[in-house]
Protein backbone atom coordinates (compact mmCIF):
# COMPACT_ATOMS: atom_id res chain seq x y z
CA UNK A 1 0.00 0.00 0.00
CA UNK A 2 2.76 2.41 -0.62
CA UNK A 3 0.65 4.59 -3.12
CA UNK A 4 -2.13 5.05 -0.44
CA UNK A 5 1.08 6.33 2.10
CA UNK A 6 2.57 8.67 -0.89
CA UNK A 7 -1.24 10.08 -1.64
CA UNK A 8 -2.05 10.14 2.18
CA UNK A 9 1.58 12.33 2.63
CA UNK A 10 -0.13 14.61 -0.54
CA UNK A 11 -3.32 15.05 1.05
CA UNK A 12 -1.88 15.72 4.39
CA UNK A 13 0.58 18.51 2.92
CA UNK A 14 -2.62 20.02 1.11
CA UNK A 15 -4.81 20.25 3.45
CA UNK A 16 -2.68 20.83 6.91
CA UNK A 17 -0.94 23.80 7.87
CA UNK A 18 0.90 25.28 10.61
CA UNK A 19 -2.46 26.42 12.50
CA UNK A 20 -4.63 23.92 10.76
CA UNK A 21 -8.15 23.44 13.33
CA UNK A 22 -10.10 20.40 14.10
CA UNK A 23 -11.87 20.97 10.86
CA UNK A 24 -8.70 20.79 8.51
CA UNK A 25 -8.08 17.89 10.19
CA UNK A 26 -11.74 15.67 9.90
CA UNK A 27 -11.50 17.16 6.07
CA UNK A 28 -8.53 15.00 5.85
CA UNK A 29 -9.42 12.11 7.72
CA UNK A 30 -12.40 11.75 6.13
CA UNK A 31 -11.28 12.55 2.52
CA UNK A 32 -8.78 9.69 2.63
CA UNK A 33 -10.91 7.11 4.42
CA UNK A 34 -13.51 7.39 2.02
CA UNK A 35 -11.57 6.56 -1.15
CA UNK A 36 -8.80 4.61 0.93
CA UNK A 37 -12.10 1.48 2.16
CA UNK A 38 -12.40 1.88 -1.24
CA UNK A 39 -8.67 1.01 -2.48
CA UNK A 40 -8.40 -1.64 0.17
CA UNK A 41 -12.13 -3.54 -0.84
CA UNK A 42 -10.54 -3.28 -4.93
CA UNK A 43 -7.23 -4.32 -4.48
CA UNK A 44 -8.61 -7.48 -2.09
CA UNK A 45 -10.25 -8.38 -5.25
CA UNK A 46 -7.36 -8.06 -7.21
CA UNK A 47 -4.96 -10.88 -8.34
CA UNK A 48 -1.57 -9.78 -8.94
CA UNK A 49 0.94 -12.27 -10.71
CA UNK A 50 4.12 -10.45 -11.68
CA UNK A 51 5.74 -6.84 -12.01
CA UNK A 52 3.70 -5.29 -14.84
CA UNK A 53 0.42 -6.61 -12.36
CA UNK A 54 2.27 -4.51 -9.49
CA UNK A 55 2.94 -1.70 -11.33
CA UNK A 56 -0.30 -1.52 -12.60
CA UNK A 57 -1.87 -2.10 -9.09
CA UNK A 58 0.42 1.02 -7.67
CA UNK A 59 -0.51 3.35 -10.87
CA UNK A 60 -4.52 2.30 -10.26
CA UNK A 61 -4.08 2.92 -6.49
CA UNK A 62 -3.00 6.97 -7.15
CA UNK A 63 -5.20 6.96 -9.72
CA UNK A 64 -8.10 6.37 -7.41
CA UNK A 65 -6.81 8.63 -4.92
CA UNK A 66 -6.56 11.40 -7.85
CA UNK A 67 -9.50 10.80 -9.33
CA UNK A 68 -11.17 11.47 -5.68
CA UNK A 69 -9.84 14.60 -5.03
CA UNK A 70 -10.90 16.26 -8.85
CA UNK A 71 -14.17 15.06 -9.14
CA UNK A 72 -16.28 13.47 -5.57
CA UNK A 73 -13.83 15.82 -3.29
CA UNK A 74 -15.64 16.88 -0.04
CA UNK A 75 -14.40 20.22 1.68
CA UNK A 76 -16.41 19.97 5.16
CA UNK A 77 -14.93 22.87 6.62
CA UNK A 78 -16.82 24.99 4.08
CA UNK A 79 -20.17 23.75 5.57
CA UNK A 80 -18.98 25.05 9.33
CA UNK A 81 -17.17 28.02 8.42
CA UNK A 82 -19.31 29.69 5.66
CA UNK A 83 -23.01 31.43 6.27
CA UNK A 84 -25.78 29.64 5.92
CA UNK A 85 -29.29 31.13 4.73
CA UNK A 86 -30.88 28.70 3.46
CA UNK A 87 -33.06 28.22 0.36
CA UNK A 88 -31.55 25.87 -1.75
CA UNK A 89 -32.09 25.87 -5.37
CA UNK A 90 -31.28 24.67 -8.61
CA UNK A 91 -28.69 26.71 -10.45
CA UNK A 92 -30.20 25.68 -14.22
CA UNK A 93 -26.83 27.64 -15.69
CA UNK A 94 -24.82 24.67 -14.28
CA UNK A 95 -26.55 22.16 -16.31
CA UNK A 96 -26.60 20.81 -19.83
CA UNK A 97 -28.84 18.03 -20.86
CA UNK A 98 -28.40 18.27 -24.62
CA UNK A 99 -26.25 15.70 -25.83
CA UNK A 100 -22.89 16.99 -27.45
CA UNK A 101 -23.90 20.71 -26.90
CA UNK A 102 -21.01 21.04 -24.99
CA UNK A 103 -18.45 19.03 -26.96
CA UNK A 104 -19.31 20.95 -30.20
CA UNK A 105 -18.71 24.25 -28.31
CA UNK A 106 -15.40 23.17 -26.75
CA UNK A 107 -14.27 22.10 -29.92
CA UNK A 108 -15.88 23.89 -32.83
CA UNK A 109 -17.46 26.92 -31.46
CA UNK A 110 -16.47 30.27 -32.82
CA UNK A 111 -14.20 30.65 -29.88
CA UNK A 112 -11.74 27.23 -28.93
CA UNK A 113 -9.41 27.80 -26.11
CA UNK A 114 -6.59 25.36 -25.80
CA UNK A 115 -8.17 24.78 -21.47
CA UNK A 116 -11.93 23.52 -23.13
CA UNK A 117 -9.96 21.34 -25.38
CA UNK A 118 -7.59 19.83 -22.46
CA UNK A 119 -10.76 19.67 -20.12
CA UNK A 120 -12.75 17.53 -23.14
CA UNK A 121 -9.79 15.47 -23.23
CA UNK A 122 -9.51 15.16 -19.58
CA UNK A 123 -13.38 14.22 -19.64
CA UNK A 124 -12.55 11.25 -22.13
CA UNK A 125 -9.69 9.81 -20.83
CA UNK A 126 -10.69 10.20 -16.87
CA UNK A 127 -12.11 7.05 -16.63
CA UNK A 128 -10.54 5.18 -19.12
CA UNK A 129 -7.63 4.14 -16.07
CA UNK A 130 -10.72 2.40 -14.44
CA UNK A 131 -11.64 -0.05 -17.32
CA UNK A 132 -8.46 -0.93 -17.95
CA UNK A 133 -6.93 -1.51 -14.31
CA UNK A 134 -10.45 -3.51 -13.55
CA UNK A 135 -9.74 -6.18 -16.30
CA UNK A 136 -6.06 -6.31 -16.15
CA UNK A 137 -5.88 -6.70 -12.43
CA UNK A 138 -8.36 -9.68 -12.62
CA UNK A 139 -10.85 -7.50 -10.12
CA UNK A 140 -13.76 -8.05 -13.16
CA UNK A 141 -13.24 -10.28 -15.91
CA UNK A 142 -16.18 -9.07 -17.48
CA UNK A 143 -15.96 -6.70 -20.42
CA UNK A 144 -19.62 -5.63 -20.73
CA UNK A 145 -19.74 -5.34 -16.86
CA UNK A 146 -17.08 -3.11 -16.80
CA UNK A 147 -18.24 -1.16 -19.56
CA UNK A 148 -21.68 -1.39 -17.15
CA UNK A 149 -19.62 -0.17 -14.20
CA UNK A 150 -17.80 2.69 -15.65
CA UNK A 151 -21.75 4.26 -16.90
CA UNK A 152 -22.65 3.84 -12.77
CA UNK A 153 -19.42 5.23 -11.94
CA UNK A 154 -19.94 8.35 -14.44
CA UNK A 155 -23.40 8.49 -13.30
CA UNK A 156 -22.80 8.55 -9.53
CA UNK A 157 -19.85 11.27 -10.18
CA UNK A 158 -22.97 13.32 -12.29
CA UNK A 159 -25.15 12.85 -9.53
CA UNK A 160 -22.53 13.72 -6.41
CA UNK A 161 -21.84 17.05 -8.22
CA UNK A 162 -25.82 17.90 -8.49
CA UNK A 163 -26.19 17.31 -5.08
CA UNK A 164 -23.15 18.86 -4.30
CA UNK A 165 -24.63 21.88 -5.66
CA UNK A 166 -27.76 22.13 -4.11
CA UNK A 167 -26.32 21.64 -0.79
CA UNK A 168 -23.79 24.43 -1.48
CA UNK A 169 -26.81 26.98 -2.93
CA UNK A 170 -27.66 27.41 0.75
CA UNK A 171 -24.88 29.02 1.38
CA UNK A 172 -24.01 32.73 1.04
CA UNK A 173 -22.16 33.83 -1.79
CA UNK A 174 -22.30 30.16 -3.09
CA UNK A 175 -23.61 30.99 -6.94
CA UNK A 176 -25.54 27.78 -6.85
CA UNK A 177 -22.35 25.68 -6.78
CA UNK A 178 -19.42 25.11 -8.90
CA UNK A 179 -19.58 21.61 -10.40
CA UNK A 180 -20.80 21.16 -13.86
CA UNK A 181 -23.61 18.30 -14.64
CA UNK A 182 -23.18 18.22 -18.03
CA UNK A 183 -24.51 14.93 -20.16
CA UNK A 184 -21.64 15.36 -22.49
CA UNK A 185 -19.07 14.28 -18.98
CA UNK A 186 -20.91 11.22 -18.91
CA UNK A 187 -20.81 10.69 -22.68
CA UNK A 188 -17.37 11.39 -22.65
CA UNK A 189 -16.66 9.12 -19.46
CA UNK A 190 -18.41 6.07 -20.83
CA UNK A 191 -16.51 6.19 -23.93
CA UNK A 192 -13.15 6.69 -22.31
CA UNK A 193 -14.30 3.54 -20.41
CA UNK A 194 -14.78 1.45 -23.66
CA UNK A 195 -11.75 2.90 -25.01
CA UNK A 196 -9.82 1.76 -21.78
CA UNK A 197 -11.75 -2.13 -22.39
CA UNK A 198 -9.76 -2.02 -25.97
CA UNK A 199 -6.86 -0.72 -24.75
CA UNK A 200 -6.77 -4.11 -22.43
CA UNK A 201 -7.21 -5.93 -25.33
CA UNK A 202 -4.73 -4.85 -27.18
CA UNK A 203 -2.16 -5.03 -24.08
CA UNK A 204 -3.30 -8.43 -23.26
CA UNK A 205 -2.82 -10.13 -26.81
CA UNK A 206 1.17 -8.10 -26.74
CA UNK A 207 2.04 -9.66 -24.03
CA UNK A 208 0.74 -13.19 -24.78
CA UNK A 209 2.11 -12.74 -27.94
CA UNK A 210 5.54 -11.61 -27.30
CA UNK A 211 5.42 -14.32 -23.99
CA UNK A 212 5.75 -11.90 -21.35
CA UNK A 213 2.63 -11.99 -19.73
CA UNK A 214 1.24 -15.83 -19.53
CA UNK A 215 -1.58 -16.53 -16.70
């Protein structure tokens, strides 16, 4: 578990300072819990045979940890420290529900900055590590139910951020949240998924092929 020690060091250097309160502190704690139940409860699944298996175990392991703090992070000190007034709402300007409305914007609208390309690129390739590291670690041998798994993944993330949102509209000065729920992210997601189940594919038949990899 030396990945979860590097990202725990990372979190605590982020998120502790010299006067850091008892907030700063459960942020943390409960930050790295959350994902780190779920890096123990995957890699129990896992079966592991050689190097490239352990390498790809440690990569998957930060990957989890990253993909925690960009996209289901939870800051609780902001609930305790900020005012709160109350009626929560639905900030509509935060969400897009027309399929590739965003993606044809990002990329072919009349104005295409190089950070709307990166973050459609990000979008497509952010869960693409999770398809991949579930088949080649053995933790699914399912192709179609990681494909399955990757949608409920994208879907929860969708969801987390909408609720996120609410929650943070009853706050003063909050501008109805800051997470996007856009259907184009979980476009985007799924397919990075799929692409991730070729990817396997293709790593899989190398390695049998060139006898470096044999199960």
């Amino acid at each position: 578990m030396s990945a979860s020690v590097l990202c725990f060091i990372y979190y605590y250097e982020r998120e502790i300072y010299v006067e850091a309160a008892f907030l700063e502190y459960m942020n943390l704690v409960v930050n790295f819990s959350i994902i780190f139940s779920i890096v123990i409860w995957l890699i129990g699944k896992s079966v592991v045979n050689n190097l490239m298996e352990q390498i790809i175990a440690f990569l998957f392991v930060l990957y989890l940890f990253i993909l925690h703090l960009f996209v289901t992070y939870i800051y609780i000190p902001y609930y305790f420290t900020q005012e709160y007034i109350g009626n929560h709402y639905i900030n509509v300007d935060q969400i897009n529900l027309i399929p590739f409305k965003t993606i044809v914007n990002d990329l072919f609208g009349t104005v295409v900055a190089p950070v709307t390309v990166l973050q459609t690129l990000g979008n497509l390739f952010l869960l693409l590590p999770l398809a991949f590291s579930l088949l080649a670690l053995n933790i699914m041998t399912s192709k179609r139910k990681v494909a399955v798994i990757v949608l409920l993944t994208t879907l929860f993330i969708e969801t987390f951020q909408f609720v996120e949102n609410v929650l943070v509209s009853g706050y003063l000065y909050s501008d109805g949240g800051g997470r996007a729920v856009d259907i184009d992210d979980l476009i985007l997601n799924t397919l990075g998924g799929v692409i991730g189940i070729f990817l396997f594919v293709f790593y899989q038949r190398f390695f049998i092929n060139y006898n470096f990899l044999r199960r």
